[in-house]
C-alpha atoms as a PDB file:
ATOM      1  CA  UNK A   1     -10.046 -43.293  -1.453  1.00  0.00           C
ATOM      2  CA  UNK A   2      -6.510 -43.165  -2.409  1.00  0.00           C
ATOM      3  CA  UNK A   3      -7.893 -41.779  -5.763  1.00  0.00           C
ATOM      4  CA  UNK A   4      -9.648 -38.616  -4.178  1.00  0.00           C
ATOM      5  CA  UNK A   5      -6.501 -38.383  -2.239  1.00  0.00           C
ATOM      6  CA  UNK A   6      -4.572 -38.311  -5.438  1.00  0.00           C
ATOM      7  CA  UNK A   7      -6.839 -35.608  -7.311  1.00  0.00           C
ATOM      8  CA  UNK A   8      -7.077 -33.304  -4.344  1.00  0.00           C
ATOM      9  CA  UNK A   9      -3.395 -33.329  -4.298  1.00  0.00           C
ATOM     10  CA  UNK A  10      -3.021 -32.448  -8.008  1.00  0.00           C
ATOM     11  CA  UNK A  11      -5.945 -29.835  -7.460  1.00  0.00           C
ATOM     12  CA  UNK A  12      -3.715 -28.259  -4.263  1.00  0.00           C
ATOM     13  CA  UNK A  13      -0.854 -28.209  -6.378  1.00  0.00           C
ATOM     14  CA  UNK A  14      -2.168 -26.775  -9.584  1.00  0.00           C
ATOM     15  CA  UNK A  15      -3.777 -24.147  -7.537  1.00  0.00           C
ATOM     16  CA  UNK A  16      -0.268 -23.673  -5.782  1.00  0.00           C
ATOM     17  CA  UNK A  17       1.569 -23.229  -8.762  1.00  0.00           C
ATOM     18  CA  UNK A  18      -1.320 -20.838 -10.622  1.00  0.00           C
ATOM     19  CA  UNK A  19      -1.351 -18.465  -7.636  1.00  0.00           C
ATOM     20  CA  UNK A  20       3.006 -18.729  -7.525  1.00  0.00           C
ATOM     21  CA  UNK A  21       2.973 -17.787 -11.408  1.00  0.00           C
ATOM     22  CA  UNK A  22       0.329 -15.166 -10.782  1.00  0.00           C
ATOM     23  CA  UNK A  23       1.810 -13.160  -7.665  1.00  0.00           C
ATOM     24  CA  UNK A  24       5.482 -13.302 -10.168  1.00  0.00           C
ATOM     25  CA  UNK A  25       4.023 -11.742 -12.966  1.00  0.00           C
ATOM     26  CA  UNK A  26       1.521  -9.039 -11.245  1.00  0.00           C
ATOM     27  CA  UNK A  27       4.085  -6.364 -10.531  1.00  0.00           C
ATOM     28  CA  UNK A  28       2.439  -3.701 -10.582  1.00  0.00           C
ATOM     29  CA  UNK A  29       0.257  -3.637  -7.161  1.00  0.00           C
ATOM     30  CA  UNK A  30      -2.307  -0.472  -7.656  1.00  0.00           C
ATOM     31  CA  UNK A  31      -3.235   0.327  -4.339  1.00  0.00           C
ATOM     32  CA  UNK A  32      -0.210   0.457  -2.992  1.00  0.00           C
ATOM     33  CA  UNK A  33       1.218   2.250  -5.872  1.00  0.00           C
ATOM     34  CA  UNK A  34      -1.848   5.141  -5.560  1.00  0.00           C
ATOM     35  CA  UNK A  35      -1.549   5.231  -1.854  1.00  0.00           C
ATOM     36  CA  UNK A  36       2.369   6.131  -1.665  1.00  0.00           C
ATOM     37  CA  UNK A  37       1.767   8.468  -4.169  1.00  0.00           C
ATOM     38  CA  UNK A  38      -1.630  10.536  -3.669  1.00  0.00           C
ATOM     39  CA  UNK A  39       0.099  12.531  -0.860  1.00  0.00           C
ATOM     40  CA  UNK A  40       2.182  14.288  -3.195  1.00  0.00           C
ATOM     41  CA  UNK A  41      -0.718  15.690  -4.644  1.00  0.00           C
ATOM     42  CA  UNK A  42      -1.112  18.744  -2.454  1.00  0.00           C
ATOM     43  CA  UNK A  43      -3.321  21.994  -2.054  1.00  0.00           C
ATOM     44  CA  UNK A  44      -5.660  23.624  -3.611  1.00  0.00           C
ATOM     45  CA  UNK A  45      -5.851  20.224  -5.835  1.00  0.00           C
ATOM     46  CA  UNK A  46      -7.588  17.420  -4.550  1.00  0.00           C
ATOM     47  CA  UNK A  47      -7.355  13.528  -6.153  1.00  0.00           C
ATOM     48  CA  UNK A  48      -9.613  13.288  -8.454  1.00  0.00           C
ATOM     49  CA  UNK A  49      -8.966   9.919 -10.209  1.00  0.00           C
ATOM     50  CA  UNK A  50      -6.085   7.425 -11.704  1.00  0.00           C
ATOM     51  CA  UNK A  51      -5.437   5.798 -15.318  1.00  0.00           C
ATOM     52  CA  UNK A  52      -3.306   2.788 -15.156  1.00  0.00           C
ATOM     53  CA  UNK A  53      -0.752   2.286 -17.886  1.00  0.00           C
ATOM     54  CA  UNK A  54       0.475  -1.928 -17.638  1.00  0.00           C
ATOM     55  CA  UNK A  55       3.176  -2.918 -19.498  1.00  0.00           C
ATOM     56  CA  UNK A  56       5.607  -5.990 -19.882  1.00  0.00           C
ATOM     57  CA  UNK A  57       9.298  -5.443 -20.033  1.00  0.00           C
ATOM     58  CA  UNK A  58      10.849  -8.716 -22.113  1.00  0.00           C
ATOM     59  CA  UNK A  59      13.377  -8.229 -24.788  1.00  0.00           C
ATOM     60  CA  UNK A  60      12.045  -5.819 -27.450  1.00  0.00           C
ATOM     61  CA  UNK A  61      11.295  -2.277 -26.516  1.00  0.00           C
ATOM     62  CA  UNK A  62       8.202  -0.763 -27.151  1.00  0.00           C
ATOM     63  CA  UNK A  63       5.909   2.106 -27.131  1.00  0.00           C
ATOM     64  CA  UNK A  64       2.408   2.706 -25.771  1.00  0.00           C
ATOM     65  CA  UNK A  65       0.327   5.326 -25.754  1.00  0.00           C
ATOM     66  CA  UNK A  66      -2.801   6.745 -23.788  1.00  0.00           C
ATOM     67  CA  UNK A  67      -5.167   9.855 -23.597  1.00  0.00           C
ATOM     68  CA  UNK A  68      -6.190  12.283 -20.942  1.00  0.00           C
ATOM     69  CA  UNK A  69      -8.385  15.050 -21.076  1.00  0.00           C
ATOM     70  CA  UNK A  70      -8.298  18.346 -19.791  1.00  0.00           C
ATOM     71  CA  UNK A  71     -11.660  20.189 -19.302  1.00  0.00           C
ATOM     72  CA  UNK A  72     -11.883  23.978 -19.402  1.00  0.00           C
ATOM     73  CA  UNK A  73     -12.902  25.420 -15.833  1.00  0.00           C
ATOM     74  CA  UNK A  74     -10.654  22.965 -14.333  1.00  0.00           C
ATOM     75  CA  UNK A  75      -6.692  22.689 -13.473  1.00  0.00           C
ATOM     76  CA  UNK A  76      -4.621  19.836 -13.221  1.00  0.00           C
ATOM     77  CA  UNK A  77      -1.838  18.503 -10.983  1.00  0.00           C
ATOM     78  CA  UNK A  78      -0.858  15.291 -12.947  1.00  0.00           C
ATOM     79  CA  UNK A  79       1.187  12.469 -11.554  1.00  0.00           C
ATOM     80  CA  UNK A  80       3.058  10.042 -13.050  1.00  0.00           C
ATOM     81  CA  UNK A  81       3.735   7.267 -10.578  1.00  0.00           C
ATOM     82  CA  UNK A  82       6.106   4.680 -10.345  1.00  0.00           C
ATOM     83  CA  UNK A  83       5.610   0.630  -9.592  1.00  0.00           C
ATOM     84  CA  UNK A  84       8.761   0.005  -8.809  1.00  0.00           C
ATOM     85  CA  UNK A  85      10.543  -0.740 -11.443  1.00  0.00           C
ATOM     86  CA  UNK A  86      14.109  -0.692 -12.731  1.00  0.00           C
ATOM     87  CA  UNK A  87      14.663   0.483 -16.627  1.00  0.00           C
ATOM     88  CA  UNK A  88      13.826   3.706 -17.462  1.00  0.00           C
ATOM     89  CA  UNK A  89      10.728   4.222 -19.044  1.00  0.00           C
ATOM     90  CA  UNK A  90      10.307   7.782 -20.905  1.00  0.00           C
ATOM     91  CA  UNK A  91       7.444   9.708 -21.001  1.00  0.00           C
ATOM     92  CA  UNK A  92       6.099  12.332 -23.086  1.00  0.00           C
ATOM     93  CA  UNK A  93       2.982  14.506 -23.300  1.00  0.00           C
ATOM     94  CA  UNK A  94       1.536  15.819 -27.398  1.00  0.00           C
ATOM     95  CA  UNK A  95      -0.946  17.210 -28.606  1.00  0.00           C
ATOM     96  CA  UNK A  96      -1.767  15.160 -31.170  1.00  0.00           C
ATOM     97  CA  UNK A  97      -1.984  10.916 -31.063  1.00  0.00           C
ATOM     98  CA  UNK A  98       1.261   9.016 -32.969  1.00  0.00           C
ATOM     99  CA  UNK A  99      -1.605   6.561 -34.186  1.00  0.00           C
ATOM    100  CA  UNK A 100      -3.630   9.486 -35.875  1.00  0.00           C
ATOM    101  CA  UNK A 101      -0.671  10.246 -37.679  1.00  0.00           C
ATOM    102  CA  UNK A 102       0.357  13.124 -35.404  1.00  0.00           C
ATOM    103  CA  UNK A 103       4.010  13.646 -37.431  1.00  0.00           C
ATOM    104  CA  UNK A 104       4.176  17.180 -36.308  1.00  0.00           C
ATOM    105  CA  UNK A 105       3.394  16.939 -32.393  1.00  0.00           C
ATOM    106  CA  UNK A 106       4.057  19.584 -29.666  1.00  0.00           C
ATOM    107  CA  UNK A 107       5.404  18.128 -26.968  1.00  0.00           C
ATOM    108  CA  UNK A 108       4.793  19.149 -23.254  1.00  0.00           C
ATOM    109  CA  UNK A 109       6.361  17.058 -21.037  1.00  0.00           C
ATOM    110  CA  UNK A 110       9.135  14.744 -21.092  1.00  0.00           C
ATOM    111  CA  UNK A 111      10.518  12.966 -17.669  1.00  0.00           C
ATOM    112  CA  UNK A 112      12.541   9.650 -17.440  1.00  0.00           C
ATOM    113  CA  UNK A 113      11.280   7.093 -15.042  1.00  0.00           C
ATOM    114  CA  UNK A 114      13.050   4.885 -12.849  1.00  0.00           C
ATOM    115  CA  UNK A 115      14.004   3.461  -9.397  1.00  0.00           C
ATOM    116  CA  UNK A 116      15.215   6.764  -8.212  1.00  0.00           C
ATOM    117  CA  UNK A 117      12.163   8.445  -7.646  1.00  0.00           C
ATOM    118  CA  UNK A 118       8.279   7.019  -7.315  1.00  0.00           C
ATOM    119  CA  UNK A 119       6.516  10.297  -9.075  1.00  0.00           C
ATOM    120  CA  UNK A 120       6.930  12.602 -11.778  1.00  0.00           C
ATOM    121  CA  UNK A 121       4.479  16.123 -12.299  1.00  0.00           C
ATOM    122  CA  UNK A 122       2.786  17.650 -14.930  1.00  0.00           C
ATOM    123  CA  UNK A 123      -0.013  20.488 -15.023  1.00  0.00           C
ATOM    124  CA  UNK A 124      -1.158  20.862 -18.305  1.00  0.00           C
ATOM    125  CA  UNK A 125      -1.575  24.901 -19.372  1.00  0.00           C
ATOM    126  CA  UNK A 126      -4.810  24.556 -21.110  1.00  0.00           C
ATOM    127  CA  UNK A 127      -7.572  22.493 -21.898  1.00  0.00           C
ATOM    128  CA  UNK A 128      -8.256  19.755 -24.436  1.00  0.00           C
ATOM    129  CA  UNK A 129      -6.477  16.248 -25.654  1.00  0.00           C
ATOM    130  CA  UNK A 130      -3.257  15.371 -24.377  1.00  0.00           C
ATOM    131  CA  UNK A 131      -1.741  12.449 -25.444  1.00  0.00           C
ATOM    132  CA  UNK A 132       0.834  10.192 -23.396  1.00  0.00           C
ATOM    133  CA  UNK A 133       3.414   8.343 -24.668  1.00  0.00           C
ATOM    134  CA  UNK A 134       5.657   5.729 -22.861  1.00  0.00           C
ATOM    135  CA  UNK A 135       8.615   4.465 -24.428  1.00  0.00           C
ATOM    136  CA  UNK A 136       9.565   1.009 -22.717  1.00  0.00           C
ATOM    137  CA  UNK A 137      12.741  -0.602 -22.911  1.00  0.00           C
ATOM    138  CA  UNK A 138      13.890  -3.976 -22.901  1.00  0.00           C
ATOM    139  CA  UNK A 139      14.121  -5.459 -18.907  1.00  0.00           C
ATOM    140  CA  UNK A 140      17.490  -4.749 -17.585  1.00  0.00           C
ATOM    141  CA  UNK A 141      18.418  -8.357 -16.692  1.00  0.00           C
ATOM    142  CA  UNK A 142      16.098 -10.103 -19.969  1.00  0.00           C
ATOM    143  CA  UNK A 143      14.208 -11.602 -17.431  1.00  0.00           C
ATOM    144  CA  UNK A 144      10.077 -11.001 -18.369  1.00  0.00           C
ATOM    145  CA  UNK A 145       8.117  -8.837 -15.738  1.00  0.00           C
ATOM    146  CA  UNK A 146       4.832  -6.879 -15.836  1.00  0.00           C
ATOM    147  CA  UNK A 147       4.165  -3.655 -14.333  1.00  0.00           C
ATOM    148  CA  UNK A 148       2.571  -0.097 -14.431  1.00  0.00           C
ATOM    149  CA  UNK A 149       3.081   3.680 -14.288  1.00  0.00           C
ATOM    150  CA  UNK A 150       0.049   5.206 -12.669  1.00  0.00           C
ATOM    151  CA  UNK A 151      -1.369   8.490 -13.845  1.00  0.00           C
ATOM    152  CA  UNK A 152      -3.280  10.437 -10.646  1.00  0.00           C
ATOM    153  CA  UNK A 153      -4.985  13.231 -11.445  1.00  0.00           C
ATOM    154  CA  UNK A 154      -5.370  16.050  -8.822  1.00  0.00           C
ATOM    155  CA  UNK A 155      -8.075  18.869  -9.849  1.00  0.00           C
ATOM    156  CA  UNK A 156      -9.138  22.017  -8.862  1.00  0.00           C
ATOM    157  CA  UNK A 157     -12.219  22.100 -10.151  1.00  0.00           C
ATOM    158  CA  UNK A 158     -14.108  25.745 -10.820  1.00  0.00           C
ATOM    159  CA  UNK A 159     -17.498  25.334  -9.492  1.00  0.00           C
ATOM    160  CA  UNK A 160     -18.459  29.380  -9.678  1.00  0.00           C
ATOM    161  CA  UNK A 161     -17.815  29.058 -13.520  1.00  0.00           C
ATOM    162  CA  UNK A 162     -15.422  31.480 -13.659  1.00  0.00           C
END
């Protein structure tokens, strides 16, 4: 008896401290996140879909990169939202990918995120590629946290074809 006692107790406390470290380190809550945002996307756009960019601040900055795509017919309302975090994360819209060896890139956007405010726009001008880059700093205090900057995408979408 006092065995089973004894494993259900280190079971109950394992799963304790799994859930404590995993509630800690997952900052960056995406429902909330996408509902405080979506209402700044207003008419004639409607939501049309996210892309979640995660990220750990620690002690090294770093950059990462992702891809959206604009389709002809269609225009864009995009939003960069916040998670809630404190450093200032920079982001910045090419045309060309820093992987792919994109030396010469146009850039078309460029907004600081913080604290201050929870969303940043952009409406891309035509279609094709664009390609996102977030430069992440080091956390503020060194202490390690995860979390996000969500992209929503509002649309119109041209369903005459025009």
């Amino acid at each position: 008896m006092k065995k089973n006692n004894l494993i259900r107790s280190f079971i109950l406390l394992s799963s304790f401290i799994l859930c404590s470290n995993y509630s800690v380190f997952a900052q960056c809550k995406l429902k909330s996140v996408i509902q405080n945002c979506q209402g700044h996307i207003k008419p004639p756009y409607k939501y049309n879909g996210y892309w979640t960019s995660d990220f750990t601040f620690d002690t090294k900055a770093k950059k990462i990169e992702g891809h959206f795509v604009a389709f002809e017919g269609e225009k864009y309302h995009i939003l960069f939202c916040n998670s809630g975090f404190d450093e200032e994360v920079n982001i910045c819209v090419y045309d060309k990918s820093n992987r792919l060896g994109g030396k010469e890139r146009i850039k078309y956007y460029e907004s600081t995120v913080n604290k201050e405010k929870d969303y940043w726009t952009f409406e891309p001008t035509r279609s094709g590629d664009y390609y996102i880059e977030y430069s992440i700093p080091p956390s503020k205090n060194g202490e390690i946290k995860k979390s996000c900057v969500v992209l929503l995408i509002g649309a119109i979408i041209d369903t005459d074809g025009n």
